[in-house]
Protein backbone atom coordinates (compact mmCIF):
# COMPACT_ATOMS: atom_id res chain seq x y z
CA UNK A 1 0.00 0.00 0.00
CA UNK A 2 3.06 2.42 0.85
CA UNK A 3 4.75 1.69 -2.15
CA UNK A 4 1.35 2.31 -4.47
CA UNK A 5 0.87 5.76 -2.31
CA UNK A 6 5.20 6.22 -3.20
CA UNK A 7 4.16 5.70 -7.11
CA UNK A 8 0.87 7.89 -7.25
CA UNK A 9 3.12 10.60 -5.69
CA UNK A 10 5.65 10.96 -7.77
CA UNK A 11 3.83 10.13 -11.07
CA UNK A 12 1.91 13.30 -9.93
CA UNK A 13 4.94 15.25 -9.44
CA UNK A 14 6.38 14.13 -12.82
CA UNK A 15 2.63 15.22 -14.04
CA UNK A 16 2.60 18.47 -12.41
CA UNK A 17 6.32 19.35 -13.84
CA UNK A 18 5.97 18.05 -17.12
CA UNK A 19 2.42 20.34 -17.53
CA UNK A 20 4.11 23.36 -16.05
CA UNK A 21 7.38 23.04 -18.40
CA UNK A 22 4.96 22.83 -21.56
CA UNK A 23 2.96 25.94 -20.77
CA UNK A 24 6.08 27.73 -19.48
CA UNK A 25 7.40 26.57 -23.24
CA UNK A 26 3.55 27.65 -24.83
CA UNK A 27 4.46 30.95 -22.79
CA UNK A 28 7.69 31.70 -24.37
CA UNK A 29 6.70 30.67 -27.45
CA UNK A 30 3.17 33.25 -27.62
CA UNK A 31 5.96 35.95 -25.98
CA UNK A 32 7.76 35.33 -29.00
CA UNK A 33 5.67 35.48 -31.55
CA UNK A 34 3.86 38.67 -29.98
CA UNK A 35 7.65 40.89 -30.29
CA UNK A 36 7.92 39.48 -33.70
CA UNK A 37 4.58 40.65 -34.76
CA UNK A 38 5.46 43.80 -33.07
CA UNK A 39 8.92 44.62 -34.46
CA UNK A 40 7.08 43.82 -38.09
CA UNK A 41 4.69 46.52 -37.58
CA UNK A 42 7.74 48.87 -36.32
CA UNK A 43 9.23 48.15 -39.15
CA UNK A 44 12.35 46.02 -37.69
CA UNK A 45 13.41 43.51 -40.28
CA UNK A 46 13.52 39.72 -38.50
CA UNK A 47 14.53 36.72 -40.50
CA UNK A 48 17.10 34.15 -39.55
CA UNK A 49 17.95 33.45 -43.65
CA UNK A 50 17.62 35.78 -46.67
CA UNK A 51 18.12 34.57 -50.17
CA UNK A 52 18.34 37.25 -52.61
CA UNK A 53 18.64 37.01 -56.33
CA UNK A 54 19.89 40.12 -58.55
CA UNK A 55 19.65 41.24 -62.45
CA UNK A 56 22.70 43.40 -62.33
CA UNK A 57 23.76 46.38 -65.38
CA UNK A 58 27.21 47.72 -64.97
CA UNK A 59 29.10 50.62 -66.06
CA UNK A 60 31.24 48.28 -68.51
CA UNK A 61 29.02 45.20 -69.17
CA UNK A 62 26.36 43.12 -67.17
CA UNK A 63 25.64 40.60 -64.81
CA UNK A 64 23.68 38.17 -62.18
CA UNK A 65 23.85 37.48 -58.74
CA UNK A 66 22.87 34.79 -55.81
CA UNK A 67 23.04 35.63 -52.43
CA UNK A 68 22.49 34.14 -48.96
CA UNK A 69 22.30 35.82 -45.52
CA UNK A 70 22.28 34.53 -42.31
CA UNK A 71 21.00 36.84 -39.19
CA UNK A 72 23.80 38.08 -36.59
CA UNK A 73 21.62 40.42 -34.50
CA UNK A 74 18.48 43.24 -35.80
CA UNK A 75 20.68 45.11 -37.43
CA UNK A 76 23.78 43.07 -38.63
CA UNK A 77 24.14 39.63 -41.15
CA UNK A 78 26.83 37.96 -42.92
CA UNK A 79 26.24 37.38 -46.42
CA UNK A 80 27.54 34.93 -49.14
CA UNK A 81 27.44 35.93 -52.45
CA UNK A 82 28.12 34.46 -56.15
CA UNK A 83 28.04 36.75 -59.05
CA UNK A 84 28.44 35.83 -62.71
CA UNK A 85 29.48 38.78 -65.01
CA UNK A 86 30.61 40.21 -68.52
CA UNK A 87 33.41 43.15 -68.86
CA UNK A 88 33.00 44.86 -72.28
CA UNK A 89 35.46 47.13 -73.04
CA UNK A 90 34.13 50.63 -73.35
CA UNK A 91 35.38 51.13 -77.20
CA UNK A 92 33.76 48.21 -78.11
CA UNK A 93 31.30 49.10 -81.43
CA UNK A 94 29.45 46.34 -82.98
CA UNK A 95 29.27 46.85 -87.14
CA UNK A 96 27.31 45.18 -89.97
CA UNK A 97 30.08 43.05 -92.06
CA UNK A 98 29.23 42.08 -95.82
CA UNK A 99 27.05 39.47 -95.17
CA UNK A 100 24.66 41.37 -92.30
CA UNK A 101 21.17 39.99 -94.05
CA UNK A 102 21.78 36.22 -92.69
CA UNK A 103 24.97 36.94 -90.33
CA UNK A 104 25.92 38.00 -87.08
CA UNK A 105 27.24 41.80 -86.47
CA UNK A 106 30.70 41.74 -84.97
CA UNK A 107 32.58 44.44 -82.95
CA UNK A 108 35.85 45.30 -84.96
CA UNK A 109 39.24 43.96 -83.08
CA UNK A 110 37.76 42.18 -80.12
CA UNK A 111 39.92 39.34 -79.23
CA UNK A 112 38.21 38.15 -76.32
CA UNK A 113 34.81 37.71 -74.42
CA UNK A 114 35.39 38.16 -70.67
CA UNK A 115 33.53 36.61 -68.02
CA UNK A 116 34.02 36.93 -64.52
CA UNK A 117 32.72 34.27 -61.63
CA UNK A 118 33.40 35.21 -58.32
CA UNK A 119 32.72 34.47 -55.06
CA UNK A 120 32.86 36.32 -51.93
CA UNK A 121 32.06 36.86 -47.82
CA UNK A 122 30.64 39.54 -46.54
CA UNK A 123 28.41 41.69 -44.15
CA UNK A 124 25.05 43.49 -44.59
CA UNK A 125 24.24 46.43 -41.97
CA UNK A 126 21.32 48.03 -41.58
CA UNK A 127 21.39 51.87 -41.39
CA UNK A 128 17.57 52.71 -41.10
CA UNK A 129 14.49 50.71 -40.68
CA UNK A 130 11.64 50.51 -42.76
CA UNK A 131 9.46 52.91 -40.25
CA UNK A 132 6.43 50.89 -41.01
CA UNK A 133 5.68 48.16 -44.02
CA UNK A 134 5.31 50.75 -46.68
CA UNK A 135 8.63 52.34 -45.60
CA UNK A 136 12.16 51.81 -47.09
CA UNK A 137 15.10 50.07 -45.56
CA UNK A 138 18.73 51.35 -45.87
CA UNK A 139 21.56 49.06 -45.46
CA UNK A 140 25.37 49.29 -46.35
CA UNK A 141 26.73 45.74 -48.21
CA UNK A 142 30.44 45.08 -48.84
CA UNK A 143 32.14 41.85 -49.40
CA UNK A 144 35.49 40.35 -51.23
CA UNK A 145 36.90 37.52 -52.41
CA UNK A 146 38.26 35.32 -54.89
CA UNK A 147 37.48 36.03 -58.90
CA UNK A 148 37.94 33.67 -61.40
CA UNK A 149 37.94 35.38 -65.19
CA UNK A 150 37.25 33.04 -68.24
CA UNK A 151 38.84 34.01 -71.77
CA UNK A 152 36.43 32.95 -74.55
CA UNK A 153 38.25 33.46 -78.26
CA UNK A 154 36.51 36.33 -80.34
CA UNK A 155 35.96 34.27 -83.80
CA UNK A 156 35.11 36.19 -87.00
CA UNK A 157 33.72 34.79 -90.33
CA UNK A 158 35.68 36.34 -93.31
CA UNK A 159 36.69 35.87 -96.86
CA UNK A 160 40.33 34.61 -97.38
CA UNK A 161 41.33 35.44 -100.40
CA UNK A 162 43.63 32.41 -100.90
CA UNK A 163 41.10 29.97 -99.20
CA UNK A 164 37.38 31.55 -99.02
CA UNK A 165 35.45 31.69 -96.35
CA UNK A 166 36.61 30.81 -92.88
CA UNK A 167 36.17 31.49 -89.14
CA UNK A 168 39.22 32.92 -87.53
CA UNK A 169 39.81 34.58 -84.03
CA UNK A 170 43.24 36.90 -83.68
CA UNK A 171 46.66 35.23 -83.89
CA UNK A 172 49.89 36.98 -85.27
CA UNK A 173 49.79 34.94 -88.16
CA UNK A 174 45.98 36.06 -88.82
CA UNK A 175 45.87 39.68 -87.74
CA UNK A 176 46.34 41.41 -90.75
CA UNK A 177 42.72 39.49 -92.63
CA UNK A 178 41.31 40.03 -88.69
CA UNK A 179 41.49 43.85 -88.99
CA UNK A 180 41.00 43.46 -93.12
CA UNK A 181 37.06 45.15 -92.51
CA UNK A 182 36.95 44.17 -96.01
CA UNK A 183 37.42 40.97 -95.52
CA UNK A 184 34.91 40.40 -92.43
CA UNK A 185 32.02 39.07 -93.48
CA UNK A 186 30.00 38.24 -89.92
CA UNK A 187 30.69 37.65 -86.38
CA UNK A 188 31.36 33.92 -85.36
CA UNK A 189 28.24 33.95 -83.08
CA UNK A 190 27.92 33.28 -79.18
CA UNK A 191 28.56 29.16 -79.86
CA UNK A 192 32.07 29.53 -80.91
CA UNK A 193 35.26 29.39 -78.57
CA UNK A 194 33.90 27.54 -75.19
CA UNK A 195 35.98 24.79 -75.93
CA UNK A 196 38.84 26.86 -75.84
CA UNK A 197 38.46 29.26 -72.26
CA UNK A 198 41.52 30.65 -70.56
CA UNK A 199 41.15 30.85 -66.69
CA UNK A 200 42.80 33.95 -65.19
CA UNK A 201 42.15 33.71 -61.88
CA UNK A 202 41.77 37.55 -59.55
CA UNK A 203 40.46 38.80 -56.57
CA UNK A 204 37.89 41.43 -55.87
CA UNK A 205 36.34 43.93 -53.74
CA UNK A 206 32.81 45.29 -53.56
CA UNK A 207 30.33 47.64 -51.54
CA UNK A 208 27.00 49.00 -52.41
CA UNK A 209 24.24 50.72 -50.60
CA UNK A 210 21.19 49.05 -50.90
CA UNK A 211 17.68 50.12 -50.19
CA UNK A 212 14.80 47.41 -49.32
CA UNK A 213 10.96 48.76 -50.32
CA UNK A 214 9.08 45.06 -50.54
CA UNK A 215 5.94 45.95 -48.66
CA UNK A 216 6.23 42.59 -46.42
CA UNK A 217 9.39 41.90 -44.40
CA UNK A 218 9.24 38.22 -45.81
CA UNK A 219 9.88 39.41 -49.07
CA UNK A 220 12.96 41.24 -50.48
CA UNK A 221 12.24 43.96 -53.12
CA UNK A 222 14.52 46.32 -53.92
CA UNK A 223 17.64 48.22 -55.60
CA UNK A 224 21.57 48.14 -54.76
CA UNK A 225 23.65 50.86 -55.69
CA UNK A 226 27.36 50.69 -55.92
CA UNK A 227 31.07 49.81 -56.90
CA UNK A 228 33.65 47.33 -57.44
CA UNK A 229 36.98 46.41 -58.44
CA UNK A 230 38.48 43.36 -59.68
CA UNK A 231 42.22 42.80 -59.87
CA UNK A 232 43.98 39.70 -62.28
CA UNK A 233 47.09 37.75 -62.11
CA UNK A 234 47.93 38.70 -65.55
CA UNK A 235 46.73 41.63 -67.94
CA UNK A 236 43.07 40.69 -69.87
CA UNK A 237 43.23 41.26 -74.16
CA UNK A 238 40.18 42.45 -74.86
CA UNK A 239 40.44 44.61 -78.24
CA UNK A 240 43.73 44.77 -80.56
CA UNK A 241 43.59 48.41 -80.64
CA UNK A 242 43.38 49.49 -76.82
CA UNK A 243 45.79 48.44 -74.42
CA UNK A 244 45.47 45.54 -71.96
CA UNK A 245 44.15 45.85 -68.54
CA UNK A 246 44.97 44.01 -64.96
CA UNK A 247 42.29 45.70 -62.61
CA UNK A 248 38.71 46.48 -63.49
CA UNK A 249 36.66 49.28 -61.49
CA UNK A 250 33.26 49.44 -62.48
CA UNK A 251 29.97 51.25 -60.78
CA UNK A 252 26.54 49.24 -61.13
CA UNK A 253 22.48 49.28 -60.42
CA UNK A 254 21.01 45.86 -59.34
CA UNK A 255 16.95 44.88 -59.08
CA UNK A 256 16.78 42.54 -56.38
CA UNK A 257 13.62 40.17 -55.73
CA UNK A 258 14.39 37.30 -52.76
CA UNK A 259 12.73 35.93 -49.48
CA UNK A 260 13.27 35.57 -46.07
CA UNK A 261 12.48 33.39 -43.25
């Protein structure tokens, strides 16, 4: 009888704990919520993750973007970022060669297409708040890293007098029917030269300011202003008649569209 009295009481004390540890847990959990749903109606932007995606136009070509944040405190993240770019070369002019009905056009003494992946660490800090969910939030993005530029071979279609047609790209022993504009009758088109990329690899350096309007702090709309610079082992041949470059600064504008949670 002692030891049935023994189990009942401590089965209820295991009862009794066990009930006030889940509503203390219920508790925390509706306190919670409650400063959430109040910092969201401040304004206060509260995610643990952010994935953003950006449609990037630069100053000397174009470009795309993924990046991922993860939540230090309200006001500060660390961000991860991959971009995937072009560098054109500001005297770059596309022209119509002989055979511009069915052909490509082709910009005059290009040797190279230059691509640029790179990948970088970073922070995210926010200057000002949205106010309210129609406001705008202000925050200040910089990050660096590694760059990895890829050389694709410029090819032209042209007319060689000793053996017709032909697709060339710019060697020494070519360069004299590569910069015949007589002679050019098309661009080689966007499938030529993959087979052949150079790596050259870099590092880079970028901040931008970047300002938040999506109407719900789940969603990311927006624009990001701002710079960069980019900085190769070895000088990049872009066009015959300019001379080759090592570093790359170049302003840009970026929509972003993402979520957070």
């Amino acid at each position: 009888m002692k030891k049935l009295s023994l189990i009942i009481f401590i089965t209820s004390i295991v009862i009794t704990s066990f009930g006030q540890t889940r509503e203390e847990k219920k508790e925390a959990k509706r306190q919670k919520i409650n400063e959430m749903v109040r910092q969201a109606e401040e304004g206060v932007l509260i995610y643990q993750k952010q994935s953003i995606f950006g449609i990037q136009l630069r100053t000397n070509g174009y470009g795309a973007f993924y990046e991922m944040a993860k939540r230090k405190t309200n006001r500060k993240a660390n961000i991860y970022r991959i971009d995937f770019t072009e560098i054109k070369h500001s005297k770059e002019e596309k022209l119509l060669g002989g055979s511009f009905v069915f052909g490509n056009p082709y910009v005059y003494g290009k040797k190279n297409n230059f691509y640029q992946l790179t990948l970088g660490f970073g922070k995210q800090h926010i200057l000002g708040q949205k106010g309210n969910k129609n406001g705008v939030a202000i925050a200040a993005v910089y990050n660096a890293g590694l760059s990895l530029g890829l050389l694709r071979p410029y090819y032209l279609q042209v007319d060689d007098p000793a053996n017709g047609e032909k697709m060339i790209k710019y060697s020494p022993e070519d360069s004299a029917l590569f910069m015949d504009q007589s002679a050019i009758i098309s661009g080689g088109g966007f499938g030529k030269g993959w087979n052949e990329l150079k790596l050259e690899p870099g590092i880079f350096a970028k901040m931008a300011m970047r300002f938040d309007y999506g109407r719900y702090n789940e969603s990311v709309s927006g624009l990001e202003i701002g710079m960069s610079v980019e900085a190769y082992a070895s000088k990049i041949p872009l066009l015959v008649t300019q001379e080759d470059k090592q570093v790359f600064i170049q302003g840009y504008i970026a929509i972003l569209f993402g979520r957070r949670k």
